[in-house]
Protein backbone atom coordinates (compact mmCIF):
# COMPACT_ATOMS: atom_id res chain seq x y z
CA UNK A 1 -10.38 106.81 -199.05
CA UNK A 2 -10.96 104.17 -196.41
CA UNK A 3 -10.10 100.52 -197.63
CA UNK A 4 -13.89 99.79 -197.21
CA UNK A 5 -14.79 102.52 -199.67
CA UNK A 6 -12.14 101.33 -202.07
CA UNK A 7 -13.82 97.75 -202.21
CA UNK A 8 -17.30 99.40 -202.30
CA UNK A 9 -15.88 101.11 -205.47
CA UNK A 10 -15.10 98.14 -206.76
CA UNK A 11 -18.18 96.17 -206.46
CA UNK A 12 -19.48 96.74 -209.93
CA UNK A 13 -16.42 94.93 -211.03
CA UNK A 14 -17.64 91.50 -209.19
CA UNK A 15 -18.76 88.36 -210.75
CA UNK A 16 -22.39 88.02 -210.62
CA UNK A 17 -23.77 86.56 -207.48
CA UNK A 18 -20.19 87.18 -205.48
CA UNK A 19 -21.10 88.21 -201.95
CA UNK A 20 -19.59 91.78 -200.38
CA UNK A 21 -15.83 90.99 -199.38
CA UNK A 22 -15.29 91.33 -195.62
CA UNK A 23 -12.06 92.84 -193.69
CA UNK A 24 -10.80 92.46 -191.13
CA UNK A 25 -7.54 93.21 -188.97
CA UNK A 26 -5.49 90.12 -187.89
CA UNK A 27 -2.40 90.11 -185.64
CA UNK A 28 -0.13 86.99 -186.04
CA UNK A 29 1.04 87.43 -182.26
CA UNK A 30 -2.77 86.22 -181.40
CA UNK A 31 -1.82 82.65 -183.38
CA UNK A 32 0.09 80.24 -180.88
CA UNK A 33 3.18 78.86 -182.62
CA UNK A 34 5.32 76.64 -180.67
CA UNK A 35 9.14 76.47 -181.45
CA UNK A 36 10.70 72.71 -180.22
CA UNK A 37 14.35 72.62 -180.47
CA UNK A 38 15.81 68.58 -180.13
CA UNK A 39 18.97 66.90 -179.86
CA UNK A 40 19.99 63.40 -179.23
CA UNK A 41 22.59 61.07 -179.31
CA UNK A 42 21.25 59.56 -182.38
CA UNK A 43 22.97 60.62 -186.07
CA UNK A 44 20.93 63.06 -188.13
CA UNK A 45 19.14 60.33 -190.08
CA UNK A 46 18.03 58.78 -187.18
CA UNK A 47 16.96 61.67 -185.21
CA UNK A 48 14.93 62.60 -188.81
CA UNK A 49 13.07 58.93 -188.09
CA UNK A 50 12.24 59.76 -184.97
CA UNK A 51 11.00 62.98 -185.07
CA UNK A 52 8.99 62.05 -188.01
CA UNK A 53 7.80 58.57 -187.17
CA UNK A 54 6.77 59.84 -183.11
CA UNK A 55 6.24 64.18 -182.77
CA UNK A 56 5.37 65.37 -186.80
CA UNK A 57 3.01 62.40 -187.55
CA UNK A 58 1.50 62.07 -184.55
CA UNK A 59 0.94 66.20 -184.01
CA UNK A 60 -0.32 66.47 -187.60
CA UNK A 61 -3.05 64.39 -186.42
CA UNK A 62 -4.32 67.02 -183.96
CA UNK A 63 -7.39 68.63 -184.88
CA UNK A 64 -6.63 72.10 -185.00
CA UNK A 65 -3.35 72.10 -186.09
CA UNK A 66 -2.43 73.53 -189.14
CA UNK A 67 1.29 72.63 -190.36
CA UNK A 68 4.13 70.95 -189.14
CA UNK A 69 7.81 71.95 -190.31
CA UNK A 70 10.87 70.38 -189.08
CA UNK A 71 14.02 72.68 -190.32
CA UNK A 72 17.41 72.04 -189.62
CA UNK A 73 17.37 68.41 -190.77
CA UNK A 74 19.37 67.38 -193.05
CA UNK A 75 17.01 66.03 -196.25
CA UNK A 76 17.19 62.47 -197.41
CA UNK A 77 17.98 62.02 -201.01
CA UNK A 78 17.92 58.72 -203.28
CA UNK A 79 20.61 58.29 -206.22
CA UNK A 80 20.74 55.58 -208.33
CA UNK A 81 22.68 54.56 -211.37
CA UNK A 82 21.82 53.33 -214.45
């Protein structure tokens, strides 16, 4: 059984009104991905505020582009006392 016969079979089982599901094959090699690797003089905080405050903002605001994710940074954290 192909997988389009096994969601034929299962159209009885669909909401009123829901429209025939659709397959198809995707290949994450045929989604560009860019990998940017950085390093500067700065400390880690301040290499953070620049990569936030002048690439992720500004590249987040490119049509078309899905996510940003910046790993390797160390996270900022806020304790206070009481």
């Amino acid at each position: 059984m192909t997988s389009g016969d096994k969601l034929d079979a299962t159209a009885d089982n669909a909401p009123a009104g829901a429209k025939k599901p659709v397959i198809f094959k995707f290949d994450n090699s045929n989604i560009p991905s860019p990998s940017f690797s950085v390093q500067a003089k700065e400390s880690a905080a301040g290499l953070d505020k620049i990569l936030e405050d002048r690439v992720i903002n500004r590249l987040q605001r490119i049509d078309g582009v899905g996510s940003i994710n910046a790993v390797g940074a160390p996270k900022r954290s806020h304790t206070g006392l009481l």
